[in-house]
PDB file of N, CA and C in Angstrom:
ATOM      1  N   UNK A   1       0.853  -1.209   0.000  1.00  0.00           N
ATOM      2  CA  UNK A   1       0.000   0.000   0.000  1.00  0.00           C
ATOM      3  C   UNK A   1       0.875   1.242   0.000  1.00  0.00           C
ATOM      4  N   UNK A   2       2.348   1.478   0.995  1.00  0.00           N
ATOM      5  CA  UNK A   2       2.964   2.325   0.873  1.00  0.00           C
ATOM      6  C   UNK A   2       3.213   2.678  -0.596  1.00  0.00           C
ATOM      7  N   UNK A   3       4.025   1.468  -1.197  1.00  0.00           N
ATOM      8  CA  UNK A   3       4.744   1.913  -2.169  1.00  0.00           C
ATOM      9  C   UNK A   3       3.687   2.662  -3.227  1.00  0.00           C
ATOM     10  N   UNK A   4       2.338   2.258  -3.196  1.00  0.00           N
ATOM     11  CA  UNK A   4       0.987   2.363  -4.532  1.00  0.00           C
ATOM     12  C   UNK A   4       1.291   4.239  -4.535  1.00  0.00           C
ATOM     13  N   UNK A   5       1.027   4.416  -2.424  1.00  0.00           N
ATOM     14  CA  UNK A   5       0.743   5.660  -2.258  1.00  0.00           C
ATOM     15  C   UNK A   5       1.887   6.272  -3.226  1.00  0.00           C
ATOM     16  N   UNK A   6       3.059   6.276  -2.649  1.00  0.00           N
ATOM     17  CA  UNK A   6       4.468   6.876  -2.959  1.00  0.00           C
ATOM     18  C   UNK A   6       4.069   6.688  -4.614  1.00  0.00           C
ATOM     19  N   UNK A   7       3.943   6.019  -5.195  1.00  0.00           N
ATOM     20  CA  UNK A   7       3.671   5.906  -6.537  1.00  0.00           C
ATOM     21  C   UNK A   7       2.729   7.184  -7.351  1.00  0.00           C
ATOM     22  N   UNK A   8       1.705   7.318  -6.504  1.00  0.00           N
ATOM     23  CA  UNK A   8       0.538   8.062  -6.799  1.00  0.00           C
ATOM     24  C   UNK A   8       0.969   9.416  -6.243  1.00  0.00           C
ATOM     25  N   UNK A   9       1.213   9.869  -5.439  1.00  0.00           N
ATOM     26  CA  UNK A   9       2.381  11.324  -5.085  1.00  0.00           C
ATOM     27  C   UNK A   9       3.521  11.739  -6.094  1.00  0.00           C
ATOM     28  N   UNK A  10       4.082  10.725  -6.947  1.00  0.00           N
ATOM     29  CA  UNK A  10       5.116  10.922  -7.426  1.00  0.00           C
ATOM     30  C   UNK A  10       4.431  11.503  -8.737  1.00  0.00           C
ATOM     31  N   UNK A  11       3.524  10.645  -9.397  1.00  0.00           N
ATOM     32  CA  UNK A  11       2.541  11.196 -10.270  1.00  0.00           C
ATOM     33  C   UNK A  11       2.187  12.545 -10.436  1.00  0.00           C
ATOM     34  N   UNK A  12       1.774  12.883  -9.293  1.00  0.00           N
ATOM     35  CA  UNK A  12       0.529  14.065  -8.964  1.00  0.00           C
ATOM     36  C   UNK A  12       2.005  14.905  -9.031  1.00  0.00           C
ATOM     37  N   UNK A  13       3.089  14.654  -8.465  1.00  0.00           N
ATOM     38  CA  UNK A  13       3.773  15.955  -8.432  1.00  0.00           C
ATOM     39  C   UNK A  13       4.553  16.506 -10.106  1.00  0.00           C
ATOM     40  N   UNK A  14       4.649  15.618 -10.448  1.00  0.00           N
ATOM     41  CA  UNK A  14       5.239  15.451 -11.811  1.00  0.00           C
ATOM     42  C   UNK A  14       3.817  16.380 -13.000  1.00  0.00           C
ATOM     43  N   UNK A  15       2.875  15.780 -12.678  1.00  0.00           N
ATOM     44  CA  UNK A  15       1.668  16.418 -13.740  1.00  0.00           C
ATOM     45  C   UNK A  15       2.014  17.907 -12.742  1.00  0.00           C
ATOM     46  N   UNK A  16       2.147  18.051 -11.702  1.00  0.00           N
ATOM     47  CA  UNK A  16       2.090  19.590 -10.923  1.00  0.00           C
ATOM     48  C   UNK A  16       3.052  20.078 -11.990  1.00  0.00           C
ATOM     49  N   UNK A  17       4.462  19.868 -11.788  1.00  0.00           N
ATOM     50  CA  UNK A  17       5.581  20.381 -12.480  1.00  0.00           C
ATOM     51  C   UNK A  17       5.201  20.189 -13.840  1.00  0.00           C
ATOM     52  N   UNK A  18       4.942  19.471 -14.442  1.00  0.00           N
ATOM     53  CA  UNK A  18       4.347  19.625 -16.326  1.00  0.00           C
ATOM     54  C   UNK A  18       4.037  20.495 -16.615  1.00  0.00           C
ATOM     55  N   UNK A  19       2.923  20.886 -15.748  1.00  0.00           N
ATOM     56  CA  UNK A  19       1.436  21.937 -15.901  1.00  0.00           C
ATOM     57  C   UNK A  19       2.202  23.109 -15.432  1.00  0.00           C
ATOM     58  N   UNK A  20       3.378  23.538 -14.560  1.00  0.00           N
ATOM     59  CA  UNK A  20       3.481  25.139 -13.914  1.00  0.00           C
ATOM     60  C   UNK A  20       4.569  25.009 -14.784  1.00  0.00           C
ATOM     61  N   UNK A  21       5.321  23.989 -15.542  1.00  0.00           N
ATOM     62  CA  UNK A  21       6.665  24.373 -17.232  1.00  0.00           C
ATOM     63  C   UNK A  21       5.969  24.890 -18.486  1.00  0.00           C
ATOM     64  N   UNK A  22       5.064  23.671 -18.179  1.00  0.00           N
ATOM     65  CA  UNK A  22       4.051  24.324 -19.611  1.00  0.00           C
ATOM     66  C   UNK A  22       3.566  25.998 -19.442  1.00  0.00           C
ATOM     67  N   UNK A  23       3.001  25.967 -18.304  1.00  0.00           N
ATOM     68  CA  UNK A  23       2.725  27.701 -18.446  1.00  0.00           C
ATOM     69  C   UNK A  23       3.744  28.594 -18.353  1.00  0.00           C
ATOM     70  N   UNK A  24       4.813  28.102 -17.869  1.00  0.00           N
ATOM     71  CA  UNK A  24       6.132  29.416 -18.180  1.00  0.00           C
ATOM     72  C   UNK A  24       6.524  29.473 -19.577  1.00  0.00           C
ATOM     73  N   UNK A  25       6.707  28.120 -20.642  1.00  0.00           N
ATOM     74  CA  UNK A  25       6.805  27.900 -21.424  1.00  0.00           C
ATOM     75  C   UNK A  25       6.039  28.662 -22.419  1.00  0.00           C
ATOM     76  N   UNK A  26       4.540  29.016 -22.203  1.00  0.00           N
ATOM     77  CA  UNK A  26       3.520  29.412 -23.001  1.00  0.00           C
ATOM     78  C   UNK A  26       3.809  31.164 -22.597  1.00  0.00           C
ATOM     79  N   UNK A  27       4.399  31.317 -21.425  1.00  0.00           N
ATOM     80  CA  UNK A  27       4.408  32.929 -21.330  1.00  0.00           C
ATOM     81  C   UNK A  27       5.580  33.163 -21.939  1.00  0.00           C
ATOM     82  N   UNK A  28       6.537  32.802 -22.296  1.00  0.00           N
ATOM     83  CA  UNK A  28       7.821  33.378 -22.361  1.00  0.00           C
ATOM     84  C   UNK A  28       7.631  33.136 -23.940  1.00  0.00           C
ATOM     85  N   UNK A  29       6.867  31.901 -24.279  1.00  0.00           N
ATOM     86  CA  UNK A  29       6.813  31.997 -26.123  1.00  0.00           C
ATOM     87  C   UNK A  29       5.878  33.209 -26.434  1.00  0.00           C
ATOM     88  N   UNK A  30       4.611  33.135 -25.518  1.00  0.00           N
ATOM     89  CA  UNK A  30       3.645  34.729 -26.136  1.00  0.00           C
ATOM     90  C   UNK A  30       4.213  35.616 -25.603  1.00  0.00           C
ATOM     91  N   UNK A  31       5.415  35.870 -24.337  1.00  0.00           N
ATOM     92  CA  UNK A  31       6.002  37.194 -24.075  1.00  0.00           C
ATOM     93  C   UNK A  31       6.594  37.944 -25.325  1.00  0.00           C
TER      94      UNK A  31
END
């Protein structure tokens, strides 16, 4: 069960970081 959790955190933080590159990414190309 630990490891599923740790699995599923690692996820969620990774789509976090995707999603806040992608939007620097999208400001600095329309800047």
């Amino acid at each position: 069960v630990e490891i599923q959790e740790e699995e599923i955190d690692l996820r969620e933080y990774i789509n976090v970081l995707l999603k806040r590159k992608g939007i620097i990414i999208l400001i600095f190309y329309l800047a």
